[in-house]
Protein backbone atom coordinates (compact mmCIF):
# COMPACT_ATOMS: atom_id res chain seq x y z
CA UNK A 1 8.30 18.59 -3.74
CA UNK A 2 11.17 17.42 -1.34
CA UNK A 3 14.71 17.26 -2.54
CA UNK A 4 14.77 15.04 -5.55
CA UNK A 5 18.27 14.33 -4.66
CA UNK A 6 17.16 12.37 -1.85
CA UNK A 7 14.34 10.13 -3.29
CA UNK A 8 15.13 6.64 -2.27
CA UNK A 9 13.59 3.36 -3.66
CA UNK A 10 14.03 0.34 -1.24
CA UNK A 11 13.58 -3.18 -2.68
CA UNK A 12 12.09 -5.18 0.04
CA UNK A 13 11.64 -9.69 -0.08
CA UNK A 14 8.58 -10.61 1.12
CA UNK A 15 9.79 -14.30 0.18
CA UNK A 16 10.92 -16.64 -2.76
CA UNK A 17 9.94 -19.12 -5.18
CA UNK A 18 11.14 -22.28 -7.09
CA UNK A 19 9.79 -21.83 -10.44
CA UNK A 20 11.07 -22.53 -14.00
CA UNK A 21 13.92 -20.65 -16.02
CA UNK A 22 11.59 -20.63 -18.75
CA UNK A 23 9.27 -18.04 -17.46
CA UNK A 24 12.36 -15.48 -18.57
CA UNK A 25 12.36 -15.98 -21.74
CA UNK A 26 9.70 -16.68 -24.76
CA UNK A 27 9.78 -19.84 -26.66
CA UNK A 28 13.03 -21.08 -24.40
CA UNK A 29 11.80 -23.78 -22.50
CA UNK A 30 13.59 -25.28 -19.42
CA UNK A 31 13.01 -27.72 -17.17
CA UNK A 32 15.71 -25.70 -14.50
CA UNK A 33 14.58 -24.45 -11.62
CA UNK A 34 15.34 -20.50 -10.48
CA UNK A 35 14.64 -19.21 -7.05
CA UNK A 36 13.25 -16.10 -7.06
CA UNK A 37 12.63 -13.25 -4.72
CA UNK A 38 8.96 -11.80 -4.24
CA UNK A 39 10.02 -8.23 -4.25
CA UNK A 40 7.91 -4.68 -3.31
CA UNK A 41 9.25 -1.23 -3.42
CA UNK A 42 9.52 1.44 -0.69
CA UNK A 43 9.42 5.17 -2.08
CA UNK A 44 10.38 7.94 0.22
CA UNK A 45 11.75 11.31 -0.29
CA UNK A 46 8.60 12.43 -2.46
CA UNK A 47 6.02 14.27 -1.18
CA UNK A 48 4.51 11.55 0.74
CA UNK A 49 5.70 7.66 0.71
CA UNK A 50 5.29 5.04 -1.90
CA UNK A 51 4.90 1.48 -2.18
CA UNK A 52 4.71 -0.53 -5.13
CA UNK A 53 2.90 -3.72 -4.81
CA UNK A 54 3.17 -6.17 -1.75
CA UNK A 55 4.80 -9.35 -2.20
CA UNK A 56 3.07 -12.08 -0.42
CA UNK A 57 2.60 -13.92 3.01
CA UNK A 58 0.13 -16.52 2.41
CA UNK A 59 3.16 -19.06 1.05
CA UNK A 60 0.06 -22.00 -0.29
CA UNK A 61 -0.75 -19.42 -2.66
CA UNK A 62 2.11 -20.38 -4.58
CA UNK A 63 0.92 -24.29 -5.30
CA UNK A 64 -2.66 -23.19 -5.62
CA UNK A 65 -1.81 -21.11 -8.68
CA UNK A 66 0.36 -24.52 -10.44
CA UNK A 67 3.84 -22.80 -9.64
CA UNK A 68 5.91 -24.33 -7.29
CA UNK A 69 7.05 -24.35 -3.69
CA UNK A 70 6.90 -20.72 -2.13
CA UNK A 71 8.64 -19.88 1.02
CA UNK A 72 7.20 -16.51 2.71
CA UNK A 73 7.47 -14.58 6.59
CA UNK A 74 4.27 -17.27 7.49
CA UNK A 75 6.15 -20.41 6.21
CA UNK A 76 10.21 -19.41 7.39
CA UNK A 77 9.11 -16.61 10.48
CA UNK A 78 13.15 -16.43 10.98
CA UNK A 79 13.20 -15.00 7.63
CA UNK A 80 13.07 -10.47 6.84
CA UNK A 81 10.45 -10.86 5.24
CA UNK A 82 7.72 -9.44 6.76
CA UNK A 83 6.33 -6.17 4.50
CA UNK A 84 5.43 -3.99 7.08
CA UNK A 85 8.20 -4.83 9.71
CA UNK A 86 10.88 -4.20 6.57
CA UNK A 87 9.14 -0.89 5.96
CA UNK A 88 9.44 0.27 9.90
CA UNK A 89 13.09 -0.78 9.38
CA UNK A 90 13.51 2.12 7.11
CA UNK A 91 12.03 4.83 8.95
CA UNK A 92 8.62 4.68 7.83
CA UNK A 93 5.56 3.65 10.28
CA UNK A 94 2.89 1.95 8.01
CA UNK A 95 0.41 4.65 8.30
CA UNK A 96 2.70 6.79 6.77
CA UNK A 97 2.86 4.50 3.19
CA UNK A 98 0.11 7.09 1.65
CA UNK A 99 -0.08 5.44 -1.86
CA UNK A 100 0.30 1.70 -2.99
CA UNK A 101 0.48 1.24 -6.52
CA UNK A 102 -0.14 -2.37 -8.09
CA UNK A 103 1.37 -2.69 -10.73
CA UNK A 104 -0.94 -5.81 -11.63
CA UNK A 105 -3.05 -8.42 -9.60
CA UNK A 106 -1.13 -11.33 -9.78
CA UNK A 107 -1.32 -13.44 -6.39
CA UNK A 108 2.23 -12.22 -5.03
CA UNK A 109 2.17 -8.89 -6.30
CA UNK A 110 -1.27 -7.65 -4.08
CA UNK A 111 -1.81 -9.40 -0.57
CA UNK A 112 -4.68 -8.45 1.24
CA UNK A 113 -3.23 -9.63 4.46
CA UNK A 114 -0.27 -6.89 4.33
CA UNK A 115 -2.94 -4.22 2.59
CA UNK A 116 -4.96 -3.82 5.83
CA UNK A 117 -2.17 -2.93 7.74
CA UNK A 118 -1.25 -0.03 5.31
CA UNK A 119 -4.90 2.24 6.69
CA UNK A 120 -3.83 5.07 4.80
CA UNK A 121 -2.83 3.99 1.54
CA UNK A 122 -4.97 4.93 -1.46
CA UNK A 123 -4.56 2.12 -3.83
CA UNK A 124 -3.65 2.18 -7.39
CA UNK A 125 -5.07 0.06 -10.28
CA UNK A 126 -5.60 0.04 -14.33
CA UNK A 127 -9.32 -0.45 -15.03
CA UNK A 128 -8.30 -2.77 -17.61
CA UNK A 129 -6.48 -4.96 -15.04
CA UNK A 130 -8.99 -5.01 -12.22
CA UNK A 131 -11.70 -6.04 -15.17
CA UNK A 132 -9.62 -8.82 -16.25
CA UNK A 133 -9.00 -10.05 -12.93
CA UNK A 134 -12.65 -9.99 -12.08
CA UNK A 135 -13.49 -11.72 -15.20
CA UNK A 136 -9.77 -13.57 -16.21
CA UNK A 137 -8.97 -14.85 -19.82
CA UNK A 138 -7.48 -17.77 -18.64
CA UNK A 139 -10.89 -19.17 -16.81
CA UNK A 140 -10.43 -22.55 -18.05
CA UNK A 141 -6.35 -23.09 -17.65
CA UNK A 142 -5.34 -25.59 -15.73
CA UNK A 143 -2.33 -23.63 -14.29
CA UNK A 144 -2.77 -20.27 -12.63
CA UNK A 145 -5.89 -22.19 -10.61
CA UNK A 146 -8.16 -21.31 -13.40
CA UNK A 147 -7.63 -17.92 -13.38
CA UNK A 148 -4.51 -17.64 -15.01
CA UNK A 149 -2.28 -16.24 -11.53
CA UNK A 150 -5.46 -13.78 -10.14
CA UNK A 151 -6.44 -15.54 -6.49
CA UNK A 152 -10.43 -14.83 -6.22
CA UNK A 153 -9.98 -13.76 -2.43
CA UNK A 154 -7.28 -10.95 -3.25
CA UNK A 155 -9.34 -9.57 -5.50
CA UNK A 156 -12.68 -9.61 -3.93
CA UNK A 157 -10.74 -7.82 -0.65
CA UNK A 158 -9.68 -5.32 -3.73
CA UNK A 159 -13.47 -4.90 -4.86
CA UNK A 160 -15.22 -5.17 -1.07
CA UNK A 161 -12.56 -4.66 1.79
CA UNK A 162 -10.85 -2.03 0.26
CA UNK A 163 -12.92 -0.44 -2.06
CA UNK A 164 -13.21 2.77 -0.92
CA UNK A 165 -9.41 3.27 -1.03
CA UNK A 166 -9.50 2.27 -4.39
CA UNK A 167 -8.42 4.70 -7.22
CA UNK A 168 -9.34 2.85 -10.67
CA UNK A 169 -6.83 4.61 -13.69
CA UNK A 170 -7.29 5.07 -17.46
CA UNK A 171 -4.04 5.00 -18.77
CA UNK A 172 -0.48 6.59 -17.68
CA UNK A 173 -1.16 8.89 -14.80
CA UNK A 174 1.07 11.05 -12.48
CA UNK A 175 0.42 9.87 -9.43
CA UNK A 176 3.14 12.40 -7.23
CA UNK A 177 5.71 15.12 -9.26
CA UNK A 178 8.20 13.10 -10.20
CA UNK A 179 6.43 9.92 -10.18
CA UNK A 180 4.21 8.36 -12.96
CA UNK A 181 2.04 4.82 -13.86
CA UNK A 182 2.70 4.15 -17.14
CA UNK A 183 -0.12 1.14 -18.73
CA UNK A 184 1.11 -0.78 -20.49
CA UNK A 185 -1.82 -3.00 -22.60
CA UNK A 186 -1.98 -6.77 -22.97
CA UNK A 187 1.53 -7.19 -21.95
CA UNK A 188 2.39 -9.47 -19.05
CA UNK A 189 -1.17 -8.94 -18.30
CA UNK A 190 -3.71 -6.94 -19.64
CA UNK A 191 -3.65 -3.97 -17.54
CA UNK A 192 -0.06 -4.10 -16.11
CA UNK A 193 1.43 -0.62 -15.90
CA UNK A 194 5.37 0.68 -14.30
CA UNK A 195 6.04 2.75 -12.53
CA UNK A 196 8.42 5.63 -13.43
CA UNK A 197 10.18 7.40 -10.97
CA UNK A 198 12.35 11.07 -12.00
CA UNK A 199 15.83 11.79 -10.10
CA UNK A 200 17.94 14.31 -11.18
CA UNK A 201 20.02 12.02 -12.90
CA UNK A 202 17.95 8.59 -13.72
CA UNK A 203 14.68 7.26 -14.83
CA UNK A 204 14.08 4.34 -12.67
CA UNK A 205 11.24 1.83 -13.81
CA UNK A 206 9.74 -0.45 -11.43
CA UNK A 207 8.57 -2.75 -14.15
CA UNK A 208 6.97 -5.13 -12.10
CA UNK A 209 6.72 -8.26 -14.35
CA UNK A 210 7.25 -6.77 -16.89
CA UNK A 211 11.18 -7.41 -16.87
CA UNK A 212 12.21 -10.58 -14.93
CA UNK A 213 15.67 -10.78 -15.92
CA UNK A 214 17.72 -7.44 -17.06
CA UNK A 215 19.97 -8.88 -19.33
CA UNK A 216 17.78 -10.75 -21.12
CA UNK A 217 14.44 -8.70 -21.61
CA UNK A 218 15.53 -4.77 -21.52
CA UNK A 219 19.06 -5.39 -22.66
CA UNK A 220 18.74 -8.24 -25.41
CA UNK A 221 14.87 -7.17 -25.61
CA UNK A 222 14.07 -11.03 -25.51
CA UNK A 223 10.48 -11.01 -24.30
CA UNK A 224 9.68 -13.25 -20.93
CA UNK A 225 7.54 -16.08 -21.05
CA UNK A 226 3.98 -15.10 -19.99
CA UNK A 227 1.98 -12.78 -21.92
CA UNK A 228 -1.00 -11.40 -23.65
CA UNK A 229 0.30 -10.39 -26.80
CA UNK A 230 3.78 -10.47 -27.96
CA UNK A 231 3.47 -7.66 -30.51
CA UNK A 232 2.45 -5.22 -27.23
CA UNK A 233 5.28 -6.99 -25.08
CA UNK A 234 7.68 -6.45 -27.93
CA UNK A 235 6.87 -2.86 -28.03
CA UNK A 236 6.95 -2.56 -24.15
CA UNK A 237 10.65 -3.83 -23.98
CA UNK A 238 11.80 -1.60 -26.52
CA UNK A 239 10.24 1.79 -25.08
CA UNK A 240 11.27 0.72 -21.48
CA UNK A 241 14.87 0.63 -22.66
CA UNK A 242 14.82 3.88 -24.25
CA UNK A 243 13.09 5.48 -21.54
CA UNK A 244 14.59 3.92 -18.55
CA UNK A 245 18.46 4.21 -17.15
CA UNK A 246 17.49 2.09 -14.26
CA UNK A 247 15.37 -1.12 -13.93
CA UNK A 248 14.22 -2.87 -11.40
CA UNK A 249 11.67 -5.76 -11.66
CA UNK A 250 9.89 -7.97 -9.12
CA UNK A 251 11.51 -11.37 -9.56
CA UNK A 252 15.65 -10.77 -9.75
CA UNK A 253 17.94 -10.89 -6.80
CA UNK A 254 20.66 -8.79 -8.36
CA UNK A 255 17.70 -5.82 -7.64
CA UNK A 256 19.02 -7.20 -3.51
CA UNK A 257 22.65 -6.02 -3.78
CA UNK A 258 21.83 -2.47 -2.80
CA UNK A 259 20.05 -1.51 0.02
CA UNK A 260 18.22 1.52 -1.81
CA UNK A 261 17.98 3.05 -5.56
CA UNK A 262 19.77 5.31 -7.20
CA UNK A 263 23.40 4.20 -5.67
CA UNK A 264 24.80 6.92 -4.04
C-alpha cells in the first residue's frame, strides 16, 4: 500500500439542482428551494485510483425523474463540470480510475455517458441495489418517473454495456487496504452502501445519500427525507457517526470548500 499519509479524496461537481429543503429532513416539509451540487469522489494515493459514483451530464434527467431544473457540463459547457476533464485536472488520465464504486443507482449518481470513458474501471454494486433497480418498488409513483429515481437506460448500460466490468457485492466488502463498501439495507435505497476510507488519523465516509446535510442527519441524527425504512435509516445515522470523523455526502456544497480530503 502507498503512503496512507498521502491518500487524497477530491470532491468533484458534475452540476446542480433546484430541489426542495424538505428532502433533508423527515417529516419537515418545505416548499424552499436548495441548490445542490451533483458531487463524485476522486481517490488517489491507494494502491490504484478510486472513484465514487459519477454525477451526471444528461441535465433532462433531472425533470424526467419529477425533481426540478438540473443544470450539468451539457446544459452550462462554461461550467467545471465535466467528470473526466475534472479528473485529468488532478493528475489522473481516465484510464487510470481502476475502480468506480456506486454507491447506489439513482439517475445522478451512475451516468453511463461518463462510465464509457472510464475503460478500465471495474464497477462496484450491492446485489440488493442492482435487483431493485431492475425491478424498483416505486413502479407505480408518479415522481421518480415511475421508478422511484432509477432511469431504465442507466441501468440497462449497467446490465448490457458494461456488464462484464461489473462486480455484483454481498454485503460490506474491502475493496483496496484501507478502503471498504459498507451496505447499508433499505436505507436511502435498498442496497445503498458508503464508502469508508482509513487515514492515519480519520475515517472518512463517502455516504453518498445517505447524509445530505451534516448538521442535520450525522450530527442531530435527524433522518433525510427519502427512504426505505426509517428504523434501518435510523440505525445507519447513528453507526455512521460513531464510526466516521469525516463525512462527506453527495448533495452539500460545504463538501466544495476544500479542494481535497483530509485537510492538510
Amino acid at each position: 500500500m502507498k503512503d496512507i499519509n498521502r491518500i487524497r479524496i477530491y470532491p468533484i461537481n458534475t452540476g446542480e439542482a433546484d430541489v426542495s429543503a424538505g428532502l433533508d429532513v423527515f417529516l419537515k416539509p418545505s416548499i424552499e428551494k436548495r441548490t445542490v451540487p451533483l458531487l463524485a469522489y476522486l481517490i488517489t494515493g491507494l494502491d490504484e485510483c478510486v472513484l465514487v459514483d459519477t454525477g451526471m451530464y444528461e441535465a433532462a434527467k433531472g425533470l424526467r425523474m419529477g425533481l426540478g431544473p438540473h443544470r450539468t457540463k451539457q446544459t452550462n459547457p462554461e461550467k467545471d463540470w465535466d467528470l473526466i476533464e475534472e479528473i485529468k485536472k488532478r493528475g489522473v488520465k481516465p484510464e487510470e480510475v481502476k475502480h468506480l464504486i456506486l454507491t447506489h443507482l439513482h439517475y445522478e449518481h451512475v451516468c453511463p455517458y461518463y462510465i464509457k470513458q472510464l475503460p478500465n474501471a471495474r464497477i462496484y454494486i450491492q446485489r440488493k441495489e442492482l435487483e431493485h433497480a431492475a425491478a424498483p418498488i416505486g413502479k407505480y409513483f408518479i415522481v421518480g418517473g415511475g421508478t422511484f429515481f432509477y432511469d431504465r437506460e442507466d441501468i440497462k448500460a449497467i446490465c448490457c454495456d458494461f456488464w462484464n466490468r461489473v462486480e455484483i457485492l454481498d454485503g460490506d466488502a474491502e475493496i483496496l487496504p484501507g478502503l471498504k463498501c459498507i451496505l447499508y439495507e433499505d436505507t436511502h435505497t435498498p442496497g445503498s452502501q458508503a464508502v469508508y476510507v482509513k487515514t492515519s488519523k480519520s475515517t472518512i465516509i463517502l455516504t453518498g445519500d445517505l447524509v445530505r446535510d451534516k448538521t442535520l442527519n450525522i450530527d442531530k441524527q435527524y433522518p433525510p427525507a427519502i427512504f426505505y425504512d426509517i428504523r434501518a435509516m435510523e440505525k445507519a445515522l447513528a453507526k455512521l457517526k460513531k464510526d466516521g470523523n469525516i463525512f462527506l455526502g453527495s448533495h452539500d456544497y460545504e463538501v466544495l470548500k476544500h479542494k481535497f480530503y483530509p485537510i492538510e
